[in-house]
N, C-alpha and C. Protein backbone atom coordinates (compact mmCIF):
# COMPACT_ATOMS: atom_id res chain seq x y z
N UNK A 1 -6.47 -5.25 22.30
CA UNK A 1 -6.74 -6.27 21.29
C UNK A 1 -7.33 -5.62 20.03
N UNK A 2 -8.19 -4.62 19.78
CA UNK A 2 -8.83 -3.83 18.97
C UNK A 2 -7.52 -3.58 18.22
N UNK A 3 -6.41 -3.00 18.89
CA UNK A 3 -5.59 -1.86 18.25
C UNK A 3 -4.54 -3.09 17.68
N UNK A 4 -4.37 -4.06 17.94
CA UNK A 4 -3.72 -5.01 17.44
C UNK A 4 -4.98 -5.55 16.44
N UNK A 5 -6.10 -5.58 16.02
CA UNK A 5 -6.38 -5.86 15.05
C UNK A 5 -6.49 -5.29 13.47
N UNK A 6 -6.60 -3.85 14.30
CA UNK A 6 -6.64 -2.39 13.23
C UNK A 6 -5.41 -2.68 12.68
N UNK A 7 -4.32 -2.79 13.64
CA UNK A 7 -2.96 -2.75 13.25
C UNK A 7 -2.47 -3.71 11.78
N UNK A 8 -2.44 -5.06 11.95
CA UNK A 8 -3.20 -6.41 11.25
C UNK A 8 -3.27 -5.93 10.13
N UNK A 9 -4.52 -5.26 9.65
CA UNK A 9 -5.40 -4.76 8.77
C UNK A 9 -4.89 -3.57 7.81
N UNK A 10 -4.41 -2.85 8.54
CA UNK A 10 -3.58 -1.57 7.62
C UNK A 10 -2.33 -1.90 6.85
N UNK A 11 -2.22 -1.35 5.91
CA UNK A 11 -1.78 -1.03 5.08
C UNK A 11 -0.75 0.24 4.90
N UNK A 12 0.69 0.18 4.98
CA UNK A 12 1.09 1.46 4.95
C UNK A 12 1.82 1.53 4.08
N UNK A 13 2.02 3.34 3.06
CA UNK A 13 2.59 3.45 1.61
C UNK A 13 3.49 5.18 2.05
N UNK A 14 4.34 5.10 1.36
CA UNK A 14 5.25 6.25 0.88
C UNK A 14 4.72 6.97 -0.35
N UNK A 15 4.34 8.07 0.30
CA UNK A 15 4.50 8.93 -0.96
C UNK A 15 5.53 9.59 -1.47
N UNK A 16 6.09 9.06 -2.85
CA UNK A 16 7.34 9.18 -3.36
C UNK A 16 7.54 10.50 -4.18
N UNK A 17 6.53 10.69 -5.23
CA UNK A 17 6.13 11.95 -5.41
C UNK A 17 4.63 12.38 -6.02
N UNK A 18 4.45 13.45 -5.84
CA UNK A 18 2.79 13.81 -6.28
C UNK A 18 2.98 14.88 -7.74
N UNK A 19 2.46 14.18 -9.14
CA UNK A 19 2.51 15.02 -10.21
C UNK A 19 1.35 15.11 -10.73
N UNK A 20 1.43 15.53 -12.22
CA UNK A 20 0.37 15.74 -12.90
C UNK A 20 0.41 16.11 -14.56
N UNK A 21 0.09 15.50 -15.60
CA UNK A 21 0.40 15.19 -16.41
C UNK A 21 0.11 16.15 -17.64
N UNK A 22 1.37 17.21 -18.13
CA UNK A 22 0.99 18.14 -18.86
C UNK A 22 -0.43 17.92 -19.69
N UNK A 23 -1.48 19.04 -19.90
CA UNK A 23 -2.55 18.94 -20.79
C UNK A 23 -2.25 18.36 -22.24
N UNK A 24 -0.66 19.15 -22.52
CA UNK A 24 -0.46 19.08 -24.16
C UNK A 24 0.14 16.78 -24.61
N UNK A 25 0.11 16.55 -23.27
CA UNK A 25 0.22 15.30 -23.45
C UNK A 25 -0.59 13.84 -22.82
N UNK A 26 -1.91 14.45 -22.53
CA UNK A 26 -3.04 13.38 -22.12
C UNK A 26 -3.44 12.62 -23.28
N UNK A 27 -3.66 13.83 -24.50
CA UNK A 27 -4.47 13.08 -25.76
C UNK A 27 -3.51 11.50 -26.23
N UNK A 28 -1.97 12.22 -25.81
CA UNK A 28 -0.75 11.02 -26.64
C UNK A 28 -0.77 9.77 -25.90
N UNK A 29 -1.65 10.11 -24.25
CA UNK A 29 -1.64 9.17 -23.05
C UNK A 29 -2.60 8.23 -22.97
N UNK A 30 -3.59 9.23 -23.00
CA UNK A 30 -4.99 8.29 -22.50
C UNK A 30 -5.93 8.08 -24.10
N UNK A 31 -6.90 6.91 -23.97
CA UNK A 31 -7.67 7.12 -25.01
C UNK A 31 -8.93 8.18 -24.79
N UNK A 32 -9.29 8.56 -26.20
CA UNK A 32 -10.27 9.57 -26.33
C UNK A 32 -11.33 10.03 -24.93
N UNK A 33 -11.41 10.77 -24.51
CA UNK A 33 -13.01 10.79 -23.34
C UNK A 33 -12.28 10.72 -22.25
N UNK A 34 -11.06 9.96 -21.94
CA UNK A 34 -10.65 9.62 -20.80
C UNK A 34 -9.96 10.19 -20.23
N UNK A 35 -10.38 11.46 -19.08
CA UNK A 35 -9.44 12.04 -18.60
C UNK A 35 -8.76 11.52 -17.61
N UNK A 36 -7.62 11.85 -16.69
CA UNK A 36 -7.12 11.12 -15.18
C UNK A 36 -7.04 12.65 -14.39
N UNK A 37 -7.10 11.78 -13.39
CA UNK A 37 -7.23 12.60 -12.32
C UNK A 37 -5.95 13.81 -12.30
N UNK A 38 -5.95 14.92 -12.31
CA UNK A 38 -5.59 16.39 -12.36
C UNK A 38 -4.08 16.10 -11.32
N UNK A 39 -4.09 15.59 -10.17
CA UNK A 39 -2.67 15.46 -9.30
C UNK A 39 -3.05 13.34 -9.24
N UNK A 40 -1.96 13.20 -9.57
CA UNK A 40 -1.87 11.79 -9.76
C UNK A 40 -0.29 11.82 -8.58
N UNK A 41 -0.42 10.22 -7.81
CA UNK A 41 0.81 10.02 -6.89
C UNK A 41 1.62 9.03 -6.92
N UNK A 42 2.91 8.86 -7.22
CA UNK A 42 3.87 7.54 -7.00
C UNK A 42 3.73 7.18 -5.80
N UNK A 43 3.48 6.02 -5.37
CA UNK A 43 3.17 5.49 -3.90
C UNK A 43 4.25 4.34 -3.43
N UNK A 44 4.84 4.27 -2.73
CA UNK A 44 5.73 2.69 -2.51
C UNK A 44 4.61 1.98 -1.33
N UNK A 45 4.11 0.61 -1.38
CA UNK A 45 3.32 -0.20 -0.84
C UNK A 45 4.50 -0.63 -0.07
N UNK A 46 3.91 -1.09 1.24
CA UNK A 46 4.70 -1.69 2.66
C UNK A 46 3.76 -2.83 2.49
N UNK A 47 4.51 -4.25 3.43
CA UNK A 47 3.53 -5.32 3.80
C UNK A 47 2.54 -4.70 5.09
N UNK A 48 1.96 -5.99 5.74
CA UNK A 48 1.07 -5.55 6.72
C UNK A 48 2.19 -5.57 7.87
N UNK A 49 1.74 -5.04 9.10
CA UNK A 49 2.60 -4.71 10.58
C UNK A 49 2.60 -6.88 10.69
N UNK A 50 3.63 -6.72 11.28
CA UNK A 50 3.90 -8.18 11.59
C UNK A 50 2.80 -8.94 13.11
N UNK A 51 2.64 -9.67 13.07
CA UNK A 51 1.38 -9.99 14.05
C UNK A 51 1.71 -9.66 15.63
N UNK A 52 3.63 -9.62 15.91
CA UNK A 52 4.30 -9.60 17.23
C UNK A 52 4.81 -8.00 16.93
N UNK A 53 5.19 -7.47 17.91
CA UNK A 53 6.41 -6.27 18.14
C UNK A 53 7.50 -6.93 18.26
N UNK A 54 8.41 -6.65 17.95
CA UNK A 54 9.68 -6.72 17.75
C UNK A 54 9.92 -6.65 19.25
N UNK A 55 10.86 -7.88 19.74
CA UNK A 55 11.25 -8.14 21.67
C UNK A 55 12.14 -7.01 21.53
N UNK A 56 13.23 -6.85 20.98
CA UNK A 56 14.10 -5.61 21.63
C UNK A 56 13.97 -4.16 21.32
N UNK A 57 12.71 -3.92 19.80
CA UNK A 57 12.54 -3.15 19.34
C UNK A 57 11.32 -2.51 20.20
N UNK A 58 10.59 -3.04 20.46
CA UNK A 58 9.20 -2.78 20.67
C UNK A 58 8.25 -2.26 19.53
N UNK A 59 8.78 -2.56 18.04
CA UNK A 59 7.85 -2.10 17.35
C UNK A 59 7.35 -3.09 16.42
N UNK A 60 6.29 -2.58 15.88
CA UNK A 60 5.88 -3.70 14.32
C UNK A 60 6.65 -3.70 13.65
N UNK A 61 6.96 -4.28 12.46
CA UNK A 61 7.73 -4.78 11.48
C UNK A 61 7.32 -4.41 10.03
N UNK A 62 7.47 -3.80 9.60
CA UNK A 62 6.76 -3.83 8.05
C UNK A 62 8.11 -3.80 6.54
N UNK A 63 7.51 -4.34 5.68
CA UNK A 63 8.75 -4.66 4.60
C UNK A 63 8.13 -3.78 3.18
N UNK A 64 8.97 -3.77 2.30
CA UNK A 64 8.70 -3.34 0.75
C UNK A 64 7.54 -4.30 0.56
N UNK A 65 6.48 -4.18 0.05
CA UNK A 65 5.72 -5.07 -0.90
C UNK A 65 5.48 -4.98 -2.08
N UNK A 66 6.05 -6.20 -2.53
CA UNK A 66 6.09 -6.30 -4.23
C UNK A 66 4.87 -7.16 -4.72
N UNK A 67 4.56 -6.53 -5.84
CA UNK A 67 3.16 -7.33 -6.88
C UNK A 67 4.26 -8.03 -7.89
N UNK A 68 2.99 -9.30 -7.70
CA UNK A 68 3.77 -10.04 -9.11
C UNK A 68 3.40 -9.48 -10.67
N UNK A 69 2.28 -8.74 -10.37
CA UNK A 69 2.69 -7.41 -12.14
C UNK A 69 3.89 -6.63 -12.38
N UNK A 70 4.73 -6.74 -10.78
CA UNK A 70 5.69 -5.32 -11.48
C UNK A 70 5.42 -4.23 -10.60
């Protein structure tokens, strides 16, 4: 029951790719003072595991999750 609640609760993402944003083009990026973090990551968001396993699959279920920002 624990591991079906953890399950519930998580959250799972793709890392699509991991970059980092030439120096000679932060100033054109960010405003003044504001640096970002040195390795920045494209992530794809999954929904949560579905509450059942799948009868013939035996597994959770998880889908693309989309924000309504985009």
């Amino acid at each position: 029951m624990l591991l079906l609640t953890f399950l519930l609760e998580m959250h799972i993402g793709q890392i699509r790719v991991i970059f980092s944003i030439p120096e000679s083009q932060i100033k054109a990026l960010f405003s003044l003072g504001h640096v970002p973090p040195h390795h920045l990551a494209y992530v794809e968001w999954f929904s949560h595991f579905s509450a059942h396993p799948d009868p013939n699959l035996k597994m959770y279920k998880v889908s693309h999750s989309f924000a309504n920002e985009g």
